[in-house]
N, C-alpha and C. Protein backbone atom coordinates (compact mmCIF):
# COMPACT_ATOMS: atom_id res chain seq x y z
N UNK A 1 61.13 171.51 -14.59
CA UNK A 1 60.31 170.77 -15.54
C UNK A 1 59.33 171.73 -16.21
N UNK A 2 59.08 171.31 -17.46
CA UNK A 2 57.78 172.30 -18.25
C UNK A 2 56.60 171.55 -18.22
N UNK A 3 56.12 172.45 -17.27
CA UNK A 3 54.75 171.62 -17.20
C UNK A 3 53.79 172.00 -18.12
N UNK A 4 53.76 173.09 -19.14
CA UNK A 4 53.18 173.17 -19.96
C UNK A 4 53.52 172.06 -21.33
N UNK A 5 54.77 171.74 -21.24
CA UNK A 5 54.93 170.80 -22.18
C UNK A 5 53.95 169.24 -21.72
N UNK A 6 54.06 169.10 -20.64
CA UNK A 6 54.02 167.63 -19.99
C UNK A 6 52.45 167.91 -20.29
N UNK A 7 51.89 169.46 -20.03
CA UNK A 7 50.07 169.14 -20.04
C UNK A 7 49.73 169.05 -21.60
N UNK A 8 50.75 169.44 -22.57
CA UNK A 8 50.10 169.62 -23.82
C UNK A 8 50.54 168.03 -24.10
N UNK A 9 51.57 167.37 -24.08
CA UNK A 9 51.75 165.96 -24.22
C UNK A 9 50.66 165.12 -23.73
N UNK A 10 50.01 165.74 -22.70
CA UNK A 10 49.06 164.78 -22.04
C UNK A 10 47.74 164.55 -22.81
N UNK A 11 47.34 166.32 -22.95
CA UNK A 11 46.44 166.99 -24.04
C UNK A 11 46.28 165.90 -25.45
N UNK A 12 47.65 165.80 -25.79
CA UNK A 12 47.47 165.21 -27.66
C UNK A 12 47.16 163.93 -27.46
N UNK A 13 47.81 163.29 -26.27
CA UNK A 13 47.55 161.50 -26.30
C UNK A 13 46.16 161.30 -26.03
N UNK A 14 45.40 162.20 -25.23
CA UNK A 14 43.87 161.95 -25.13
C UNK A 14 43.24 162.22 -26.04
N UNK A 15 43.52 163.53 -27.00
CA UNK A 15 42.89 163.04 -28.32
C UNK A 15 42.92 162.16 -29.14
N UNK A 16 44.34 161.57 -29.14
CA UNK A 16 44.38 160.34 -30.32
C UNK A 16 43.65 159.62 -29.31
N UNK A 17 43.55 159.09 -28.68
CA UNK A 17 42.75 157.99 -27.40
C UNK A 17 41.19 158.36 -28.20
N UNK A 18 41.13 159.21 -27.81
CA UNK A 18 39.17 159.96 -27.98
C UNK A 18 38.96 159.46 -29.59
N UNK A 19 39.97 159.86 -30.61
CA UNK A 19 40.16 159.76 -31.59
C UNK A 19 39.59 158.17 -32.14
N UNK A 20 40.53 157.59 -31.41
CA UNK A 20 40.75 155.73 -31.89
C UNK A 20 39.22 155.09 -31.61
N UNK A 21 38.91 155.51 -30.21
CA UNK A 21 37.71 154.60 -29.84
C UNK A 21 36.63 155.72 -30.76
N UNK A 22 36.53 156.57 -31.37
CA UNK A 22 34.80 157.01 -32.15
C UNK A 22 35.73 156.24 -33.35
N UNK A 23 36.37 156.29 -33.89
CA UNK A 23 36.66 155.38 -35.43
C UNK A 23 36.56 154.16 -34.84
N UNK A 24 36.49 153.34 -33.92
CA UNK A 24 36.49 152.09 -33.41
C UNK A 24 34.96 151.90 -33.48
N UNK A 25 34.22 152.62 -32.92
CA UNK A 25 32.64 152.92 -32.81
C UNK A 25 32.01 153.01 -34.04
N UNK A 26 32.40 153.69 -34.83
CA UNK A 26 32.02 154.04 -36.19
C UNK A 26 32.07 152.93 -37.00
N UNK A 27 33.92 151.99 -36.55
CA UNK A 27 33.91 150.70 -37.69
C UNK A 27 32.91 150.00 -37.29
N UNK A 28 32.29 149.62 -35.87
CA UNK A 28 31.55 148.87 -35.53
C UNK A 28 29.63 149.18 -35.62
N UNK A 29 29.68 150.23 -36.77
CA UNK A 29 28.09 150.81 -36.96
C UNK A 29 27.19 151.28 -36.27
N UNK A 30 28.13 152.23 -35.37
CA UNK A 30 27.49 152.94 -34.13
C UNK A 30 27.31 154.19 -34.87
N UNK A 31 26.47 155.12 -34.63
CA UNK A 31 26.80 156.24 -35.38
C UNK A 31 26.76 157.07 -34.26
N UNK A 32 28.15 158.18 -33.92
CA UNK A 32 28.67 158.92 -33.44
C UNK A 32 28.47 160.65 -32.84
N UNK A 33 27.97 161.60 -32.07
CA UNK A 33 27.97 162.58 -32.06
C UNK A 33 28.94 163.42 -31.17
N UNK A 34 29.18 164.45 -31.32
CA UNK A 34 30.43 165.31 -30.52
C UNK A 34 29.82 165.59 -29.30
N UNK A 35 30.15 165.85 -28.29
CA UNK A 35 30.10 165.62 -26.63
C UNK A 35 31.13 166.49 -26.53
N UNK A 36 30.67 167.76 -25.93
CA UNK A 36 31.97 168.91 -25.36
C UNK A 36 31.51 168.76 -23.87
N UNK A 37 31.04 167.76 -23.17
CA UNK A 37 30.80 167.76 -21.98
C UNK A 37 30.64 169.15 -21.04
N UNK A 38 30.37 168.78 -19.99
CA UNK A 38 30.35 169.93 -19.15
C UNK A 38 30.76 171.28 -19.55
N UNK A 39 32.11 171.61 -19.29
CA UNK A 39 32.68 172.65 -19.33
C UNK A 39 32.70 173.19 -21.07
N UNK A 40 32.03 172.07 -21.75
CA UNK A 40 32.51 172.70 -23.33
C UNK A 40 33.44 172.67 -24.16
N UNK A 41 34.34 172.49 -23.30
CA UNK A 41 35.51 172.22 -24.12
C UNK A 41 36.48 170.63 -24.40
N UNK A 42 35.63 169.55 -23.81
CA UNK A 42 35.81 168.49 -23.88
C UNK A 42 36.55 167.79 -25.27
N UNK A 43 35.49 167.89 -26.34
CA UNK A 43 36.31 167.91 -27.36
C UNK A 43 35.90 165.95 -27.46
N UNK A 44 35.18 165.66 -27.04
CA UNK A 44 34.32 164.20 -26.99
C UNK A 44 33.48 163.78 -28.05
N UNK A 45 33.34 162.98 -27.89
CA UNK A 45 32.19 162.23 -28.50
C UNK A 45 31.41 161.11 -27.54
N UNK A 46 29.79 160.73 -28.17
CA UNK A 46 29.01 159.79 -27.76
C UNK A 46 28.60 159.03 -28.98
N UNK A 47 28.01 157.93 -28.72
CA UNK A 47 27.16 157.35 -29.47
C UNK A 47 25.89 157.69 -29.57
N UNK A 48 25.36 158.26 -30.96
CA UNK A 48 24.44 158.90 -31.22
C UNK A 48 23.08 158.21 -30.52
N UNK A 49 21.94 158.98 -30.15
CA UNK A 49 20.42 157.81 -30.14
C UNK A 49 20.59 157.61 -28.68
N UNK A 50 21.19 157.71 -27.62
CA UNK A 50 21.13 157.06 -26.44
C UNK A 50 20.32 158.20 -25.81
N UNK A 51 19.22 157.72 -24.86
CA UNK A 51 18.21 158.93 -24.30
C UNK A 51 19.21 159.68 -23.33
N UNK A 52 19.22 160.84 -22.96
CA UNK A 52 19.74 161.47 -21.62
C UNK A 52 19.13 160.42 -20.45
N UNK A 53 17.91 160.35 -20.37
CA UNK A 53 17.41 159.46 -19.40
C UNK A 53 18.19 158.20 -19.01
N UNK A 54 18.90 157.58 -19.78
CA UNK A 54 19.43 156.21 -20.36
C UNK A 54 20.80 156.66 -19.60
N UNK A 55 21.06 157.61 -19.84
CA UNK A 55 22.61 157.99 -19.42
C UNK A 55 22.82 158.48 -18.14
N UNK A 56 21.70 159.15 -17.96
CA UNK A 56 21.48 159.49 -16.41
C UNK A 56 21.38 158.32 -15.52
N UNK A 57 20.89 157.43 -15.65
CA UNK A 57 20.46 155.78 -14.92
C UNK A 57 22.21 154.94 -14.15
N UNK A 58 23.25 155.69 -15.29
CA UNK A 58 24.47 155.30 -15.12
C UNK A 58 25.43 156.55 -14.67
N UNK A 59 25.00 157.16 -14.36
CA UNK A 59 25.79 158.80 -13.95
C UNK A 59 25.82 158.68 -12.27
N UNK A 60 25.26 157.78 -11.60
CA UNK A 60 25.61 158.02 -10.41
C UNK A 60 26.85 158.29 -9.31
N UNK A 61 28.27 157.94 -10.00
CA UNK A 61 28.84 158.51 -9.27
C UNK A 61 29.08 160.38 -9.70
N UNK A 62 28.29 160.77 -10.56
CA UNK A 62 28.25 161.75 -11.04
C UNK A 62 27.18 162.76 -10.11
N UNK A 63 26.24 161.78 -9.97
CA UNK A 63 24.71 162.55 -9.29
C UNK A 63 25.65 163.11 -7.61
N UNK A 64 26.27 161.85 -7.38
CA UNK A 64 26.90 161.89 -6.00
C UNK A 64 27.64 162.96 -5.86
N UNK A 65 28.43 163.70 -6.46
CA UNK A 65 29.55 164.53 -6.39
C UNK A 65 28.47 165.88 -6.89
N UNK A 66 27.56 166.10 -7.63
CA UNK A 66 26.58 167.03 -7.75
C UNK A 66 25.98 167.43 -6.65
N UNK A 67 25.84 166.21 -5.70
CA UNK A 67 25.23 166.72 -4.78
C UNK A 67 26.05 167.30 -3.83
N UNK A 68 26.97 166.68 -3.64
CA UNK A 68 28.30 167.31 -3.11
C UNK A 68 28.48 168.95 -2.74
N UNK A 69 28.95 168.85 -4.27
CA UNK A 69 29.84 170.54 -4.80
C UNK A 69 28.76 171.20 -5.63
N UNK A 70 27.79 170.90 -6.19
CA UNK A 70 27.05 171.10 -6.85
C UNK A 70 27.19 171.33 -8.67
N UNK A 71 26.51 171.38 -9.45
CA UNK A 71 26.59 170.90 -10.70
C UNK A 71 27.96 172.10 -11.23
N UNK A 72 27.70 173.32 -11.15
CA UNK A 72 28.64 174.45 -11.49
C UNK A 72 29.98 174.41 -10.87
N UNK A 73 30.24 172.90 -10.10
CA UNK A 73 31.62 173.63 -9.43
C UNK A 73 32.47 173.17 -10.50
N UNK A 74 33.33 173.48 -10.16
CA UNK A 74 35.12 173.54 -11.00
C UNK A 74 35.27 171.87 -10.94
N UNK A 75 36.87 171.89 -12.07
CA UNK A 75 37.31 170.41 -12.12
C UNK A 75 37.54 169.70 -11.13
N UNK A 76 38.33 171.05 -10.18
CA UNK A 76 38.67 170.73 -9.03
C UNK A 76 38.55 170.67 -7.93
N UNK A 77 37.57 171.31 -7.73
CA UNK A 77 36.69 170.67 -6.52
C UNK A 77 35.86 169.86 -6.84
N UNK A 78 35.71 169.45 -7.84
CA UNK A 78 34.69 167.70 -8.15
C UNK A 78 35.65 166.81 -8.21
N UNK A 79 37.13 166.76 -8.53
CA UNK A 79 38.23 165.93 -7.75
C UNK A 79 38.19 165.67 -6.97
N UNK A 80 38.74 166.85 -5.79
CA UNK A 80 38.84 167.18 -4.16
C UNK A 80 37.52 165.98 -3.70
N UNK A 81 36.21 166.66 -4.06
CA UNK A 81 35.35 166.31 -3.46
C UNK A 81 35.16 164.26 -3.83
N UNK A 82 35.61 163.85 -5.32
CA UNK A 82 35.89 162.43 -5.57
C UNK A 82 36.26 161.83 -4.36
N UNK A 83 37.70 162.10 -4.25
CA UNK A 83 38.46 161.55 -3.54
C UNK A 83 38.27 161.47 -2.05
N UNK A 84 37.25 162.20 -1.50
CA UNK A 84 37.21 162.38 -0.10
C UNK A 84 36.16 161.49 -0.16
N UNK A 85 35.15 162.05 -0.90
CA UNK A 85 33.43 161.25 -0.28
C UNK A 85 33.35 160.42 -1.25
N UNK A 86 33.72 159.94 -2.00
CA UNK A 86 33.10 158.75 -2.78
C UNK A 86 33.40 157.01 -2.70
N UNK A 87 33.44 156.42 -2.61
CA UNK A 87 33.98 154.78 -2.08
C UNK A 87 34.68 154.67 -3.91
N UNK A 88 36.12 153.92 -3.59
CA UNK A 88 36.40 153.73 -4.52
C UNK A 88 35.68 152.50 -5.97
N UNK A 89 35.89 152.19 -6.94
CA UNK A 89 35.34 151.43 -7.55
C UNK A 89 35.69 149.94 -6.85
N UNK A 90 35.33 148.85 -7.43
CA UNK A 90 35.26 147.80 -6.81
C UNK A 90 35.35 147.29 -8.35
N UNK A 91 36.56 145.79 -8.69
CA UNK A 91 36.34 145.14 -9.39
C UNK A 91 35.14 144.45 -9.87
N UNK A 92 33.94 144.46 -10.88
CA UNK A 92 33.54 143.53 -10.81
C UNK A 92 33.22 142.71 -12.53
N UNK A 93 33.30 141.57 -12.46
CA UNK A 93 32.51 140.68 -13.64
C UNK A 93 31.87 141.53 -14.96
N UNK A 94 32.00 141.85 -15.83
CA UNK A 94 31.37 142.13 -16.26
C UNK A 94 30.20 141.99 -16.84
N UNK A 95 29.60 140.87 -17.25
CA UNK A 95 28.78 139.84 -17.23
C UNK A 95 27.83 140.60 -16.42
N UNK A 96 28.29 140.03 -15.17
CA UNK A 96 27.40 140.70 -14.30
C UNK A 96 26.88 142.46 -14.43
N UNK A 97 28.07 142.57 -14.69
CA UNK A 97 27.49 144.56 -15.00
C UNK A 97 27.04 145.10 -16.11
N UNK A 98 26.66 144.00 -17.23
CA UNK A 98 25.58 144.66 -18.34
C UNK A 98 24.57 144.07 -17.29
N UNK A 99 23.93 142.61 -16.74
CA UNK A 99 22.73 142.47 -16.53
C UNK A 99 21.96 143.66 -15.48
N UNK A 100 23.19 143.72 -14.25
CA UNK A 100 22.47 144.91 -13.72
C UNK A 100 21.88 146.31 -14.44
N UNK A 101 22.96 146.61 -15.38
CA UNK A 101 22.84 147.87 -15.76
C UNK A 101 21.29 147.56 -17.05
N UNK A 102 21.16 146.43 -17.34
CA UNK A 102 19.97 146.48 -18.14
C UNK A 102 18.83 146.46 -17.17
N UNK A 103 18.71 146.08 -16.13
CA UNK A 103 17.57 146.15 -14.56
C UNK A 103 17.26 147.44 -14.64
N UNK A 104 18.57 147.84 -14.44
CA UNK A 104 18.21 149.41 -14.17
C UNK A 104 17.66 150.43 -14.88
N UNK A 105 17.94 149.69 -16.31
CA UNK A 105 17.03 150.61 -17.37
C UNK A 105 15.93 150.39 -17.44
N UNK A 106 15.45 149.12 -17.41
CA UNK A 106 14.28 148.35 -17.27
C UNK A 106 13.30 149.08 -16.01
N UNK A 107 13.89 149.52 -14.91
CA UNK A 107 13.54 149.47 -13.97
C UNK A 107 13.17 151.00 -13.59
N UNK A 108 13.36 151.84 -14.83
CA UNK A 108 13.18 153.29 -14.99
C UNK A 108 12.15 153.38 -15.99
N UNK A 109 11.96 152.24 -16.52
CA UNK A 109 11.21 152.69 -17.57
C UNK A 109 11.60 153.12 -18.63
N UNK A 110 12.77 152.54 -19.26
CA UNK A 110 13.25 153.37 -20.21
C UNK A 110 13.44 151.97 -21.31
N UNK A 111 12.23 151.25 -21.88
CA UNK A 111 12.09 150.09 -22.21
C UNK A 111 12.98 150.12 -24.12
N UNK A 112 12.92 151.84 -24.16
CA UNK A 112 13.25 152.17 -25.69
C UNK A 112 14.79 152.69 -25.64
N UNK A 113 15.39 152.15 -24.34
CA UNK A 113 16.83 152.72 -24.71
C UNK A 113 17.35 152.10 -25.26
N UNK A 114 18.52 152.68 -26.04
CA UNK A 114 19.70 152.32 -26.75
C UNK A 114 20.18 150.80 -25.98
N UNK A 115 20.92 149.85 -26.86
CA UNK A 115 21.51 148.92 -26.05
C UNK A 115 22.57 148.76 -26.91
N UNK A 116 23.97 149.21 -26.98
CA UNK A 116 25.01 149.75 -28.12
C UNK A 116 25.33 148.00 -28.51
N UNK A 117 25.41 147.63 -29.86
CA UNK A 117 26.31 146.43 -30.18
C UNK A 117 25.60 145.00 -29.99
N UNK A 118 24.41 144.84 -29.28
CA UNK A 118 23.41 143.75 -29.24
C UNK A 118 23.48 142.75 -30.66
N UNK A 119 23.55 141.30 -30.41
CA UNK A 119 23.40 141.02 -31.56
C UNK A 119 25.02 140.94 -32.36
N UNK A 120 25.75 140.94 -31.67
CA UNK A 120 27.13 140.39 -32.48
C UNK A 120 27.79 141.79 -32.74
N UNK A 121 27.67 142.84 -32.02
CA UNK A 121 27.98 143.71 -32.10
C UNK A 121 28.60 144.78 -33.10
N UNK A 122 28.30 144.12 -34.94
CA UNK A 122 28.41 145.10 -35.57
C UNK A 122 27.19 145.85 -35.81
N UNK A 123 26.13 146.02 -35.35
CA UNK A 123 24.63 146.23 -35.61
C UNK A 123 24.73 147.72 -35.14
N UNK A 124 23.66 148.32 -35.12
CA UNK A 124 23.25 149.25 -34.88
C UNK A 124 22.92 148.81 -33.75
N UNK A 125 21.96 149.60 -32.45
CA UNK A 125 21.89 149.66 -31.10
C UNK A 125 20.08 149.06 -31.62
N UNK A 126 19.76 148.05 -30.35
CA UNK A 126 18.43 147.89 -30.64
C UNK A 126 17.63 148.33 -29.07
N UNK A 127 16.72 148.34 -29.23
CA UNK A 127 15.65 148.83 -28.03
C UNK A 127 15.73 147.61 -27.09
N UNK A 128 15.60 148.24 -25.90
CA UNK A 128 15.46 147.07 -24.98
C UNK A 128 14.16 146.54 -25.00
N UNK A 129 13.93 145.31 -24.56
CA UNK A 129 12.47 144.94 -24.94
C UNK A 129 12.32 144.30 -22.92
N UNK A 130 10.78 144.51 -22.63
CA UNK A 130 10.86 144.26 -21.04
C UNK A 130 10.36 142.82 -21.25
């Protein structure tokens, strides 16, 4: 098998993927910035305006594996290390998982974060209000 073929096949479908949802974001009046994540070469995007603080509040299975392997390790030992120490996800409601996740912003103090789509969701992002 060519596994260089199979990784570059894999390669193009995640860009059109990455691709679809910022023009999806964009139709919906988000305005957009490039995200090369970690390593740089990501090749991402975010929704513009959201604090780091804001994003950090939701990075915890991220903080977890930092603490792990630490921030500089490789892809693959922040895999390795996923799969061993982390509890897998758990279905839940979603409903339920904006209200928590707005607690939690609330609950940092971060009363001026972004809240993407509020409001019928072609809008721009409005501030959370406590």
């Amino acid at each position: 098998m060519d596994t260089a073929f199979v990784r570059d096949q894999l390669h193009a479908a995640t860009a059109v993927g990455r691709m679809a949802a910022a023009r999806k974001a964009a139709e919906l009046g988000f305005a957009i910035a490039a995200d090369e994540g970690r390593s740089g070469r990501l090749g991402g995007w975010r929704i513009a305006g959201i604090p780091d603080g804001a994003l950090a509040v939701h990075a915890k299975r991220t903080a977890e594996i930092d603490a792990l392997v630490g921030v500089d390790a490789s892809a693959r030992v922040r895999r390795t290390a996923a799969y061993a120490h982390r509890n897998p996800k758990r279905h839940q409601p979603v409903a339920g998982l904006i209200d928590r996740w707005r607690a939690e912003l609330l609950g940092r103090s971060l009363r001026g974060a972004y809240r993407p789509g509020e409001g019928g969701g072609r809008r721009r992002g409005r501030a959370i209000r406590g």
